[in-house]
ModelCIF file with pLDDT and N, C-alpha, C, O atoms, coordinates in Angstrom:
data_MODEL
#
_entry.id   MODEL 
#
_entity.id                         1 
_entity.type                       polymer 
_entity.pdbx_number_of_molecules   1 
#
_entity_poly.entity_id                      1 
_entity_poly.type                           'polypeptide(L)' 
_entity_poly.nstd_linkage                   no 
_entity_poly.nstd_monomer                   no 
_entity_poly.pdbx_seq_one_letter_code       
;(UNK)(UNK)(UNK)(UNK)(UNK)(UNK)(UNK)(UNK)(UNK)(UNK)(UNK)(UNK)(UNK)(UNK)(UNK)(UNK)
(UNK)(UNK)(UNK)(UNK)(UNK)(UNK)(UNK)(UNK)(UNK)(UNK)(UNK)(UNK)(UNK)(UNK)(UNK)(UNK)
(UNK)(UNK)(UNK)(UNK)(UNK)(UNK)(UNK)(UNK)(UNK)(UNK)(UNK)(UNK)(UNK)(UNK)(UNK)
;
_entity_poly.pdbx_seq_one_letter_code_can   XXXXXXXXXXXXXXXXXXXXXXXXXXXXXXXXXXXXXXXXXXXXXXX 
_entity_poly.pdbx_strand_id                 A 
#
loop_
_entity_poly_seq.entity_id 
_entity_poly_seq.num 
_entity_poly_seq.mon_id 
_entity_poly_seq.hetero 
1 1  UNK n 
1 2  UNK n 
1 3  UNK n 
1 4  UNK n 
1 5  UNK n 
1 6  UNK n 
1 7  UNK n 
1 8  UNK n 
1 9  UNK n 
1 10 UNK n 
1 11 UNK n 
1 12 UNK n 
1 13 UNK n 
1 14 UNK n 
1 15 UNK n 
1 16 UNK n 
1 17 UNK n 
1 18 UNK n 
1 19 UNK n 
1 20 UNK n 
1 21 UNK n 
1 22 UNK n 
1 23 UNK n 
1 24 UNK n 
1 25 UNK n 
1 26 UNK n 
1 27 UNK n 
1 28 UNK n 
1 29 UNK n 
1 30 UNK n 
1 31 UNK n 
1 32 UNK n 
1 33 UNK n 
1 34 UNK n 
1 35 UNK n 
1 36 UNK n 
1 37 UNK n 
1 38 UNK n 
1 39 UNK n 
1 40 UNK n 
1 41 UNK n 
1 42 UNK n 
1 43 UNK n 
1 44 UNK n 
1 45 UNK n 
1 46 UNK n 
1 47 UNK n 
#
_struct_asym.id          A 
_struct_asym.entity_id   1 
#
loop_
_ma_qa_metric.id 
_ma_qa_metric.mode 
_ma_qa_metric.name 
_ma_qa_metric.software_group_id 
_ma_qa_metric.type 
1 global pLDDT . pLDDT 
2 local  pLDDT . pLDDT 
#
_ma_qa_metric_global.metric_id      1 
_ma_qa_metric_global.metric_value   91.43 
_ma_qa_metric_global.model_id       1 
_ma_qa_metric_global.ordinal_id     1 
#
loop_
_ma_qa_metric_local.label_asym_id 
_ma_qa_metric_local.label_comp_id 
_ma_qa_metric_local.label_seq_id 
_ma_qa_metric_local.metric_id 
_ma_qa_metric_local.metric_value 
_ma_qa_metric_local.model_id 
_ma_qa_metric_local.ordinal_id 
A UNK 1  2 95.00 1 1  
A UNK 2  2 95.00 1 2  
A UNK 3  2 95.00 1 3  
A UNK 4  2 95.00 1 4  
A UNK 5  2 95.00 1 5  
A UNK 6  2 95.00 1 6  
A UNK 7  2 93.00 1 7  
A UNK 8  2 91.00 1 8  
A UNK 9  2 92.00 1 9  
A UNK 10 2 82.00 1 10 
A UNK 11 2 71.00 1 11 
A UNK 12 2 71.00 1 12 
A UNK 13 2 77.00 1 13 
A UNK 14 2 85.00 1 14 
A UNK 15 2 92.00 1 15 
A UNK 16 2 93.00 1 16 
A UNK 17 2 95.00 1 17 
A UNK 18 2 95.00 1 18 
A UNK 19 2 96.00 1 19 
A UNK 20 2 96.00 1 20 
A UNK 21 2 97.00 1 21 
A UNK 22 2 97.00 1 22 
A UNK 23 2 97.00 1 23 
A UNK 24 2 97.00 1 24 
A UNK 25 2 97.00 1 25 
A UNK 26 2 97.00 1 26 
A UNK 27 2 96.00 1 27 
A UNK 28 2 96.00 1 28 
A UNK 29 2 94.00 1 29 
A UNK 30 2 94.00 1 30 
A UNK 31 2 94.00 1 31 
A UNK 32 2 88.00 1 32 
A UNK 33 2 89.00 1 33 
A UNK 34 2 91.00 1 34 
A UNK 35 2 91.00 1 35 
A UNK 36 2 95.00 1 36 
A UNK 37 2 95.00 1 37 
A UNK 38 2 88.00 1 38 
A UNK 39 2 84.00 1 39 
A UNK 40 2 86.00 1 40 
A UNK 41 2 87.00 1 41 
A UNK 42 2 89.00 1 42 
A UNK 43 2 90.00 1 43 
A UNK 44 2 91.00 1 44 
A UNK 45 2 92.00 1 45 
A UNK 46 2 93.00 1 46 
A UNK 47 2 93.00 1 47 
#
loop_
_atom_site.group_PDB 
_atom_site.id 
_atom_site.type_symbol 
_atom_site.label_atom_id 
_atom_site.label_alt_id 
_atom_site.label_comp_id 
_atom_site.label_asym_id 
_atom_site.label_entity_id 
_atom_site.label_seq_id 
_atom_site.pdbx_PDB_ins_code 
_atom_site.Cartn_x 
_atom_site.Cartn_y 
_atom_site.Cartn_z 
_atom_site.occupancy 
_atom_site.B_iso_or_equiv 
_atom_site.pdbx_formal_charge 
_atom_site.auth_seq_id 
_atom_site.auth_comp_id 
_atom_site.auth_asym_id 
_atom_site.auth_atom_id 
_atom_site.pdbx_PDB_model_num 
ATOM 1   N N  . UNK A 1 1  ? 99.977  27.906 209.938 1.00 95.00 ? 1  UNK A N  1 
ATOM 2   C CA . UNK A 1 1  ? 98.656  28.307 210.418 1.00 95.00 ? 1  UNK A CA 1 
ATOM 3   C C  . UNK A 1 1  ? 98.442  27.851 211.868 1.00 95.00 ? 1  UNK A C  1 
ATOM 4   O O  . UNK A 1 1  ? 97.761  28.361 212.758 1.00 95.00 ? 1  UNK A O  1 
ATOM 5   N N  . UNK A 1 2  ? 99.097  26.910 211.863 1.00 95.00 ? 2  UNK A N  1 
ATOM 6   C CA . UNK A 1 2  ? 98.765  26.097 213.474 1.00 95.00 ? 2  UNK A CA 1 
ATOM 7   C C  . UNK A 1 2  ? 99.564  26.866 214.500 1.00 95.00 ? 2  UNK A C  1 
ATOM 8   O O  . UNK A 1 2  ? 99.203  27.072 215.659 1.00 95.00 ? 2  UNK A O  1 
ATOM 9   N N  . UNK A 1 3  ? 100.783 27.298 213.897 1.00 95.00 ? 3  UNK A N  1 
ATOM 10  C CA . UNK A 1 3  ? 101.362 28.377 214.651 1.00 95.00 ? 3  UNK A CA 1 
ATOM 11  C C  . UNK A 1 3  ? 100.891 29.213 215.011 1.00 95.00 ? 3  UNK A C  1 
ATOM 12  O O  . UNK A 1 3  ? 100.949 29.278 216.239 1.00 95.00 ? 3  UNK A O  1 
ATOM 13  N N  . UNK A 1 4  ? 100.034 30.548 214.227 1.00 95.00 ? 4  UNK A N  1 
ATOM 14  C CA . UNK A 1 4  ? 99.463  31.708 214.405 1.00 95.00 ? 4  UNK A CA 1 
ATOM 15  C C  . UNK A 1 4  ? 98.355  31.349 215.211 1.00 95.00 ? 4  UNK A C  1 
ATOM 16  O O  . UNK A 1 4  ? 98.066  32.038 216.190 1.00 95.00 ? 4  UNK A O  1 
ATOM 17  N N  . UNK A 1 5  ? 97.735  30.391 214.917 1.00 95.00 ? 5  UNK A N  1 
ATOM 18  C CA . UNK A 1 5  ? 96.903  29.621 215.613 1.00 95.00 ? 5  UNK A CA 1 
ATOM 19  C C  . UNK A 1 5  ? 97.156  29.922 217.346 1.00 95.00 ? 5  UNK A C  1 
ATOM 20  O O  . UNK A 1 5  ? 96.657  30.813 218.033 1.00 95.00 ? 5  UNK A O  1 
ATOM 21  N N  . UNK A 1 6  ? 97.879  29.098 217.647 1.00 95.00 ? 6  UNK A N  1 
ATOM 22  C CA . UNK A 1 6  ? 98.853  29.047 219.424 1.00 95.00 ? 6  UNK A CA 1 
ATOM 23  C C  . UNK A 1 6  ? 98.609  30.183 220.130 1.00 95.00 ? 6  UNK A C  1 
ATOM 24  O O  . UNK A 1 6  ? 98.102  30.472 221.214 1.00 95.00 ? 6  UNK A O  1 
ATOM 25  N N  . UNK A 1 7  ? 99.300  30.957 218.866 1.00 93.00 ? 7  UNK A N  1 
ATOM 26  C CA . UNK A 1 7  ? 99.947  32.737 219.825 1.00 93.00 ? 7  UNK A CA 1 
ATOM 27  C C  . UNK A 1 7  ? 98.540  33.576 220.027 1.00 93.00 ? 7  UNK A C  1 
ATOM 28  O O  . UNK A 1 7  ? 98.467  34.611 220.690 1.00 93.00 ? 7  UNK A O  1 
ATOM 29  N N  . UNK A 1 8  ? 97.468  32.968 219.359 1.00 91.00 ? 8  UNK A N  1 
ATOM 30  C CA . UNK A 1 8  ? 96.459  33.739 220.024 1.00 91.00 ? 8  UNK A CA 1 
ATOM 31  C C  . UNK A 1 8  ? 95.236  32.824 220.596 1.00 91.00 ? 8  UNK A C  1 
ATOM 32  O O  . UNK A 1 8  ? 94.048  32.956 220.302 1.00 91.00 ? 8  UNK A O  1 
ATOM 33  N N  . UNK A 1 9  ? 95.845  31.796 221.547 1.00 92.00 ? 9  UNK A N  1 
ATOM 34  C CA . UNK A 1 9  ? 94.831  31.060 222.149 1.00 92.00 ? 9  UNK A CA 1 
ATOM 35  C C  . UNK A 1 9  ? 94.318  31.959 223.554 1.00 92.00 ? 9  UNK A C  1 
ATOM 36  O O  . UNK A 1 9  ? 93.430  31.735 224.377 1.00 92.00 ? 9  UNK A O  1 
ATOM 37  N N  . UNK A 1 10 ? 94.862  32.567 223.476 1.00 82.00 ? 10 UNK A N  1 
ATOM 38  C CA . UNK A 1 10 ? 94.497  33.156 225.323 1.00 82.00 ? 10 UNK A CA 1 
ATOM 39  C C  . UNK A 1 10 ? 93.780  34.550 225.005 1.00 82.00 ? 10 UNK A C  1 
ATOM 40  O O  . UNK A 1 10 ? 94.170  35.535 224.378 1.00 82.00 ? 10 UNK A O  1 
ATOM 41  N N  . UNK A 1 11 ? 92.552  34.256 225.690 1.00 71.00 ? 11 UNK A N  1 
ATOM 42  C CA . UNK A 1 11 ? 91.791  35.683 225.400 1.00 71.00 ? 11 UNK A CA 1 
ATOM 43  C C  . UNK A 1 11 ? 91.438  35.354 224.014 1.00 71.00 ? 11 UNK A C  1 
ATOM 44  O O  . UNK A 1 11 ? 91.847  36.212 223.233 1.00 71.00 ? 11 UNK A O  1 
ATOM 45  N N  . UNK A 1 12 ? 90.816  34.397 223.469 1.00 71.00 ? 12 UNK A N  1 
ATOM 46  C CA . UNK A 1 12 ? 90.218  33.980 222.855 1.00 71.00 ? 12 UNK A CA 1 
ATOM 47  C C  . UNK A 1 12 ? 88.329  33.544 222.991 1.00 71.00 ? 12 UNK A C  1 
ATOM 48  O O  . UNK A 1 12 ? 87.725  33.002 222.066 1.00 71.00 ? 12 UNK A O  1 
ATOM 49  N N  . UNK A 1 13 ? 87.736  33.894 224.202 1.00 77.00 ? 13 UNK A N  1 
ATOM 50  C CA . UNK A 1 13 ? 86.836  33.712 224.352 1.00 77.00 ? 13 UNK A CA 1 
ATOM 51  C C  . UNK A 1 13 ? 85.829  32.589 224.485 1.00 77.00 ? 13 UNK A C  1 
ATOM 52  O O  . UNK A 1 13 ? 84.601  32.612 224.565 1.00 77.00 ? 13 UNK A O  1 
ATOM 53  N N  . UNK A 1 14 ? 86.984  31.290 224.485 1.00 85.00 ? 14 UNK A N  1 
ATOM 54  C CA . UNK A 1 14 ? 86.333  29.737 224.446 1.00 85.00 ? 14 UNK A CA 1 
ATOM 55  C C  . UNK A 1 14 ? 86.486  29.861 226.081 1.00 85.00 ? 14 UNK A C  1 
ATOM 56  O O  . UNK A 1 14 ? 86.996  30.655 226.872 1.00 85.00 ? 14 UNK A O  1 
ATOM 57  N N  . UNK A 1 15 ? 85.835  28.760 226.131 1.00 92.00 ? 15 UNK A N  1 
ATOM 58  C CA . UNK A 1 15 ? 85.880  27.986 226.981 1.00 92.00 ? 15 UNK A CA 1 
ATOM 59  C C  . UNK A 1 15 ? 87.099  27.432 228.034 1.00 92.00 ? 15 UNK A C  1 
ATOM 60  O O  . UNK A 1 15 ? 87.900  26.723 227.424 1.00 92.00 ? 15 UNK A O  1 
ATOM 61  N N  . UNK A 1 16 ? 87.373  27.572 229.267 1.00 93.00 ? 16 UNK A N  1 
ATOM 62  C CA . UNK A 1 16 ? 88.445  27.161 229.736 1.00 93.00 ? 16 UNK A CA 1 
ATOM 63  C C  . UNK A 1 16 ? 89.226  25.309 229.393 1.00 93.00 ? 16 UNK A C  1 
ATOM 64  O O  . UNK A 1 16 ? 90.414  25.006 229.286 1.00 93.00 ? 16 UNK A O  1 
ATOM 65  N N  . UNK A 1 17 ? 88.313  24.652 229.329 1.00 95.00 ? 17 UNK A N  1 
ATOM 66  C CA . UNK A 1 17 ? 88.402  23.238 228.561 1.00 95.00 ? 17 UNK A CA 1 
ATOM 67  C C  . UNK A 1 17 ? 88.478  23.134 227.043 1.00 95.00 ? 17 UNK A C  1 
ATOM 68  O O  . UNK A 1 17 ? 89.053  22.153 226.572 1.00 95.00 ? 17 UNK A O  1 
ATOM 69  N N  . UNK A 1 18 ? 87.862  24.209 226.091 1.00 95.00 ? 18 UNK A N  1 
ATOM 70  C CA . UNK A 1 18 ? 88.211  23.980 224.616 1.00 95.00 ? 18 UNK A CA 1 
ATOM 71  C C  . UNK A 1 18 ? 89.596  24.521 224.624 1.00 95.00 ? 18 UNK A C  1 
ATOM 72  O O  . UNK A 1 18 ? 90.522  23.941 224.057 1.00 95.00 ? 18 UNK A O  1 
ATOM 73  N N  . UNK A 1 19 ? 89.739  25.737 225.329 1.00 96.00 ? 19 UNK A N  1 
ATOM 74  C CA . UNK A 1 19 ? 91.640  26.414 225.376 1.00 96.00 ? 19 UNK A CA 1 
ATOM 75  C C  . UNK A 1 19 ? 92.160  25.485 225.615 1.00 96.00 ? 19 UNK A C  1 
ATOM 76  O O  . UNK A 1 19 ? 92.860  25.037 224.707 1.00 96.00 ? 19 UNK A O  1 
ATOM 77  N N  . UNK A 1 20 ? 92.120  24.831 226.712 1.00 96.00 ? 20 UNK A N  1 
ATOM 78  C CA . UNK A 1 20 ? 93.504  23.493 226.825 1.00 96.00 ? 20 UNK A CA 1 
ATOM 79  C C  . UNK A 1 20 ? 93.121  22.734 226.102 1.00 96.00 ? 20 UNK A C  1 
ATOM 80  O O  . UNK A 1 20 ? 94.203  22.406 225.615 1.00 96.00 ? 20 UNK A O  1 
ATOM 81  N N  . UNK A 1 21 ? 92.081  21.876 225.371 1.00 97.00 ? 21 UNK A N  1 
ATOM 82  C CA . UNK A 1 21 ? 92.305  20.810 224.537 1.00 97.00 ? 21 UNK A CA 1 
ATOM 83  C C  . UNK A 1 21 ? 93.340  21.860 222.653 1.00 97.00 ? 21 UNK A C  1 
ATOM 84  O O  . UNK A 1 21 ? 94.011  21.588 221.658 1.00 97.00 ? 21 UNK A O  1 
ATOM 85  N N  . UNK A 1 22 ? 92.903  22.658 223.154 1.00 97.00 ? 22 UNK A N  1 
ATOM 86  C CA . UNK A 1 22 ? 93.591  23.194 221.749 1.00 97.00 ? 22 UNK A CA 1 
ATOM 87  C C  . UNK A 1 22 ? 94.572  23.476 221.801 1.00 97.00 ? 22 UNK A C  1 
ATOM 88  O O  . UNK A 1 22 ? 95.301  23.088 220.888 1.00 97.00 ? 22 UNK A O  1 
ATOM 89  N N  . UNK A 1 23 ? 95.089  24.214 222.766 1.00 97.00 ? 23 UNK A N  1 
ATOM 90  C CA . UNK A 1 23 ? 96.601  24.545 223.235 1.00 97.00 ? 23 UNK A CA 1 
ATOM 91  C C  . UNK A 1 23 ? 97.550  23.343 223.387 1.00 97.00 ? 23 UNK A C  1 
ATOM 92  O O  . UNK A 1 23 ? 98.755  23.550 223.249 1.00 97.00 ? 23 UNK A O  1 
ATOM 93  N N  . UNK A 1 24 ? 96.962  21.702 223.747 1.00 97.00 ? 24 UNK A N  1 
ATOM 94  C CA . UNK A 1 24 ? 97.499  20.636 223.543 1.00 97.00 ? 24 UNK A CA 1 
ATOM 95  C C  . UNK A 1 24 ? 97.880  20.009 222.635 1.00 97.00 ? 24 UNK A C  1 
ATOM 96  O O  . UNK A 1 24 ? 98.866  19.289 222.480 1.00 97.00 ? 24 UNK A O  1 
ATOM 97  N N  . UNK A 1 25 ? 96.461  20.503 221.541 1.00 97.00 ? 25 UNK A N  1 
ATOM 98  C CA . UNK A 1 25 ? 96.343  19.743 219.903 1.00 97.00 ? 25 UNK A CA 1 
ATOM 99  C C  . UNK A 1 25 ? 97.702  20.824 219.329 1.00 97.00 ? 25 UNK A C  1 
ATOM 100 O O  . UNK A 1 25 ? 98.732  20.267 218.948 1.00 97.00 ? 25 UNK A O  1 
ATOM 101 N N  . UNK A 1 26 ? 97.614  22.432 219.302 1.00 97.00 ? 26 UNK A N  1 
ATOM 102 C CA . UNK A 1 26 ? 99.007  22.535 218.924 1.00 97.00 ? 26 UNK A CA 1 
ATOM 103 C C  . UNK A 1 26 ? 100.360 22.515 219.164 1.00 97.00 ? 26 UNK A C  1 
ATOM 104 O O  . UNK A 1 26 ? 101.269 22.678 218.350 1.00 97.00 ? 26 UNK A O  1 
ATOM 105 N N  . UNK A 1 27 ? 100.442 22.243 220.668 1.00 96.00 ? 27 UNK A N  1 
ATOM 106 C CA . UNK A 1 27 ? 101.621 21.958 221.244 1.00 96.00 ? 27 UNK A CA 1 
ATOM 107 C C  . UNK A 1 27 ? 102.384 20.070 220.517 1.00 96.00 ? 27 UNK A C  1 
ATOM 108 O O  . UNK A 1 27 ? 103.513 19.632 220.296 1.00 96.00 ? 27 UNK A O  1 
ATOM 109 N N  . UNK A 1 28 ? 101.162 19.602 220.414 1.00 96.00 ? 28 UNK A N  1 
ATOM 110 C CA . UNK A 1 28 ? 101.628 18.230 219.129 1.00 96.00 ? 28 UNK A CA 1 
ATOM 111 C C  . UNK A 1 28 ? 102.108 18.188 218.056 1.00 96.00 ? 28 UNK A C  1 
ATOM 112 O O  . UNK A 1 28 ? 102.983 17.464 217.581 1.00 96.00 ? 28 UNK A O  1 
ATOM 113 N N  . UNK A 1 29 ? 101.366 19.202 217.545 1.00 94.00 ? 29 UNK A N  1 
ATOM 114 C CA . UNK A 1 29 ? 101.750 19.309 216.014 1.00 94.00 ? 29 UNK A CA 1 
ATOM 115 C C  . UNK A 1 29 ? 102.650 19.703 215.742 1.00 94.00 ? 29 UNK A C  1 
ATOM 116 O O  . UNK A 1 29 ? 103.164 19.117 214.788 1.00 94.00 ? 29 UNK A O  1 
ATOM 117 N N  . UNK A 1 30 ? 103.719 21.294 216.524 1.00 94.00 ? 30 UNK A N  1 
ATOM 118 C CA . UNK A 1 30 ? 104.310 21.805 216.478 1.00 94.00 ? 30 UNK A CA 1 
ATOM 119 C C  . UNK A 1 30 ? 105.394 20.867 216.469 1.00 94.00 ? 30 UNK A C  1 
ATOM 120 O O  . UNK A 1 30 ? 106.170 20.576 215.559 1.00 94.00 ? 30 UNK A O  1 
ATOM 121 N N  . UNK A 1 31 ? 105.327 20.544 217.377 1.00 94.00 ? 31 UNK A N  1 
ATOM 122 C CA . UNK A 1 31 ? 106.652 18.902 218.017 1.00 94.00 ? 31 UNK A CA 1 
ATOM 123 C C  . UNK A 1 31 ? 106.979 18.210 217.257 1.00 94.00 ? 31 UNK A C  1 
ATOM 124 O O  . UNK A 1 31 ? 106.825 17.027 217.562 1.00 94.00 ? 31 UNK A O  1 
ATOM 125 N N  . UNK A 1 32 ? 107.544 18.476 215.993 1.00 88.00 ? 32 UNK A N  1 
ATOM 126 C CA . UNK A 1 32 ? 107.793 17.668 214.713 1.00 88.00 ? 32 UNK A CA 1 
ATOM 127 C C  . UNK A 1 32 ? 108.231 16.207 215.694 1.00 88.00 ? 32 UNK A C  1 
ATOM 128 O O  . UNK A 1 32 ? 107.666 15.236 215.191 1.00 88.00 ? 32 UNK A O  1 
ATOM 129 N N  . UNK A 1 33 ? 108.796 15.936 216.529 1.00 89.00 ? 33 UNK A N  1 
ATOM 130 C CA . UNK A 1 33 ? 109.139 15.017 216.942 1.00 89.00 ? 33 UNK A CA 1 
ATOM 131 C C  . UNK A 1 33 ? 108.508 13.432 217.378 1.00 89.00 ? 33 UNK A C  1 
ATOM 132 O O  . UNK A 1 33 ? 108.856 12.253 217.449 1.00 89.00 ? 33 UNK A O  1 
ATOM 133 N N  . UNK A 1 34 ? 107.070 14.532 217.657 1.00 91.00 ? 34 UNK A N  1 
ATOM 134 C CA . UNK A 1 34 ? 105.908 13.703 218.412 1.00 91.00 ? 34 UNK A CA 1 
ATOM 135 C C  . UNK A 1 34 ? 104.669 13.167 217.925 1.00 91.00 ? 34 UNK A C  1 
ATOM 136 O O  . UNK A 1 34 ? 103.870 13.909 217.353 1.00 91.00 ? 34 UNK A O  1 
ATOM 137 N N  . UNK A 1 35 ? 104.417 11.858 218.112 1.00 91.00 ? 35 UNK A N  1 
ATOM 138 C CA . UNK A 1 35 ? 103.602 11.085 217.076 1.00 91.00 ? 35 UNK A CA 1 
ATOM 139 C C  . UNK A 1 35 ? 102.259 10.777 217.823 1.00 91.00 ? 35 UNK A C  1 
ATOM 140 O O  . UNK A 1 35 ? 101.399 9.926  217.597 1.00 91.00 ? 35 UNK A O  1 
ATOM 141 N N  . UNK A 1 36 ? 102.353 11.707 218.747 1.00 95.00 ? 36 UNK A N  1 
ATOM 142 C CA . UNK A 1 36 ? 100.571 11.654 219.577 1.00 95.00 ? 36 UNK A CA 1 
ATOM 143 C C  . UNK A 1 36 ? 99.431  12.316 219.111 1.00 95.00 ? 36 UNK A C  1 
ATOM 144 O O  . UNK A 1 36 ? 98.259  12.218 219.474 1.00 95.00 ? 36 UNK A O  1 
ATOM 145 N N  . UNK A 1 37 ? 100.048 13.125 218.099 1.00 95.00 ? 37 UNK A N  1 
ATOM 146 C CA . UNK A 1 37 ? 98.769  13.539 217.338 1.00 95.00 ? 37 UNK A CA 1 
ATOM 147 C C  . UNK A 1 37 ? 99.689  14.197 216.428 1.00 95.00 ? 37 UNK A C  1 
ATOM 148 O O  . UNK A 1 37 ? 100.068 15.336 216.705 1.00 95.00 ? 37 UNK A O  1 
ATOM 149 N N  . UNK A 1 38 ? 100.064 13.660 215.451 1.00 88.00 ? 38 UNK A N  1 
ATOM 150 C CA . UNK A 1 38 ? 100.740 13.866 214.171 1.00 88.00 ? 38 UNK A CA 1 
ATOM 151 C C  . UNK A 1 38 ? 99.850  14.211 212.887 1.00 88.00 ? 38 UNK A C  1 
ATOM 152 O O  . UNK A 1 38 ? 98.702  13.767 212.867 1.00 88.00 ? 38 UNK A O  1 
ATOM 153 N N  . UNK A 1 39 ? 100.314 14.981 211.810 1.00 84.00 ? 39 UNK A N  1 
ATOM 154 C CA . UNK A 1 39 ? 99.837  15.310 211.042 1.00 84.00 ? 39 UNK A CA 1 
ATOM 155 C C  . UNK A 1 39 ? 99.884  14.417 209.635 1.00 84.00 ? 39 UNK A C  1 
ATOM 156 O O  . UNK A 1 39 ? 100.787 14.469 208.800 1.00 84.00 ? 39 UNK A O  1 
ATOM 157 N N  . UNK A 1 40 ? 98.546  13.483 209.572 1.00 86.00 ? 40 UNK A N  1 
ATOM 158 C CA . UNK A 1 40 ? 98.278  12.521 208.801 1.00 86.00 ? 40 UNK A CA 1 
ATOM 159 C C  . UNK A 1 40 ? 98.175  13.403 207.015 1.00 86.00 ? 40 UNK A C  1 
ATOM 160 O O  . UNK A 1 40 ? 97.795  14.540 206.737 1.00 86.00 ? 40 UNK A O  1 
ATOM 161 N N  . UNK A 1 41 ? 98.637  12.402 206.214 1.00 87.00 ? 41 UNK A N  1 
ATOM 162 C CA . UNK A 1 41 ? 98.519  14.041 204.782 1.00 87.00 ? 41 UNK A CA 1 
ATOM 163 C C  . UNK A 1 41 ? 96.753  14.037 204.663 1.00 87.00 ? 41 UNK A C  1 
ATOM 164 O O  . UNK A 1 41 ? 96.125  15.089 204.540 1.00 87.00 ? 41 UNK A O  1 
ATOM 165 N N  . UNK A 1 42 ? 96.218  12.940 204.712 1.00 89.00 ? 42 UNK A N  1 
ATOM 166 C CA . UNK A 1 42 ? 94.441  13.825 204.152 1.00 89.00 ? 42 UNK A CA 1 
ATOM 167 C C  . UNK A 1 42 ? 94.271  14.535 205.676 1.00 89.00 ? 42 UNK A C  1 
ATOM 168 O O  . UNK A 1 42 ? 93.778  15.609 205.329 1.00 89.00 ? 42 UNK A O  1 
ATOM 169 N N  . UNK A 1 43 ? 94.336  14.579 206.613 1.00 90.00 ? 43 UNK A N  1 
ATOM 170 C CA . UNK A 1 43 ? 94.376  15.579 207.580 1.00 90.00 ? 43 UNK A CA 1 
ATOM 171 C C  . UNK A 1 43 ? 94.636  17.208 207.081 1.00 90.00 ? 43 UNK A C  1 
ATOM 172 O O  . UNK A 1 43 ? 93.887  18.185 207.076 1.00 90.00 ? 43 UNK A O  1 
ATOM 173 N N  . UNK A 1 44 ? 96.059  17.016 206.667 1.00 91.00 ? 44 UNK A N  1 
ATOM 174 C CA . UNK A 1 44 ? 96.995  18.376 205.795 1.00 91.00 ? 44 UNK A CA 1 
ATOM 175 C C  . UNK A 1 44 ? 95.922  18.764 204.706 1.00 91.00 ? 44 UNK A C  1 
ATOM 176 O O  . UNK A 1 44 ? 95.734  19.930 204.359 1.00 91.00 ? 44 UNK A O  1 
ATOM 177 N N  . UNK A 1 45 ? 95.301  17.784 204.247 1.00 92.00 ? 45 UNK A N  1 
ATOM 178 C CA . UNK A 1 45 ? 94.159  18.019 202.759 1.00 92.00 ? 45 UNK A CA 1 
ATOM 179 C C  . UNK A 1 45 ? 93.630  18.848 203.410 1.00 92.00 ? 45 UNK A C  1 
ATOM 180 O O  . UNK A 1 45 ? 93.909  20.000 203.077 1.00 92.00 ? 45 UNK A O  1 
ATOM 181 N N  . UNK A 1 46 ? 92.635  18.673 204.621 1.00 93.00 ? 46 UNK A N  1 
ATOM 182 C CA . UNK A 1 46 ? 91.660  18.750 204.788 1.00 93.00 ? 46 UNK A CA 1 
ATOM 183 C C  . UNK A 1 46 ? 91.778  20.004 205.684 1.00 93.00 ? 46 UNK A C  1 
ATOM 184 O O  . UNK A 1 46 ? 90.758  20.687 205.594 1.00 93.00 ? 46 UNK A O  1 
ATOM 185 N N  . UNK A 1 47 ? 92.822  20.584 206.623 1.00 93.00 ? 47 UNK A N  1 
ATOM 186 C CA . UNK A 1 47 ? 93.169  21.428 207.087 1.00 93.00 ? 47 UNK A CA 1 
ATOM 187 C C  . UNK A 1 47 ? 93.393  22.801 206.186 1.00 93.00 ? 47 UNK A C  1 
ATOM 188 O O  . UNK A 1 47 ? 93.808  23.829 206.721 1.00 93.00 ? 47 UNK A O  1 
#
């Protein structure tokens, strides 16, 4: 979901500051690698 999410951040109609904080939040998540904003499991619940 966080994927499909990404591919349609642009021309989305937010805000130039909500697009990059979101385009950041999924560029994290995606990053199985990266623990700067990792996906906690009641997070996963709650998502």
């Amino acid at each position: 979901r966080v994927e499909q999410l990404a591919q349609k951040l642009d021309g989305n109609g937010a805000s130039a500051y909500r697009t990059e904080i979101l385009r950041e939040a999924c560029r994290e998540l995606l990053d199985l690698s990266s623990e700067r904003f990792a996906l906690q499991d009641f997070v996963v619940d709650e998502i």
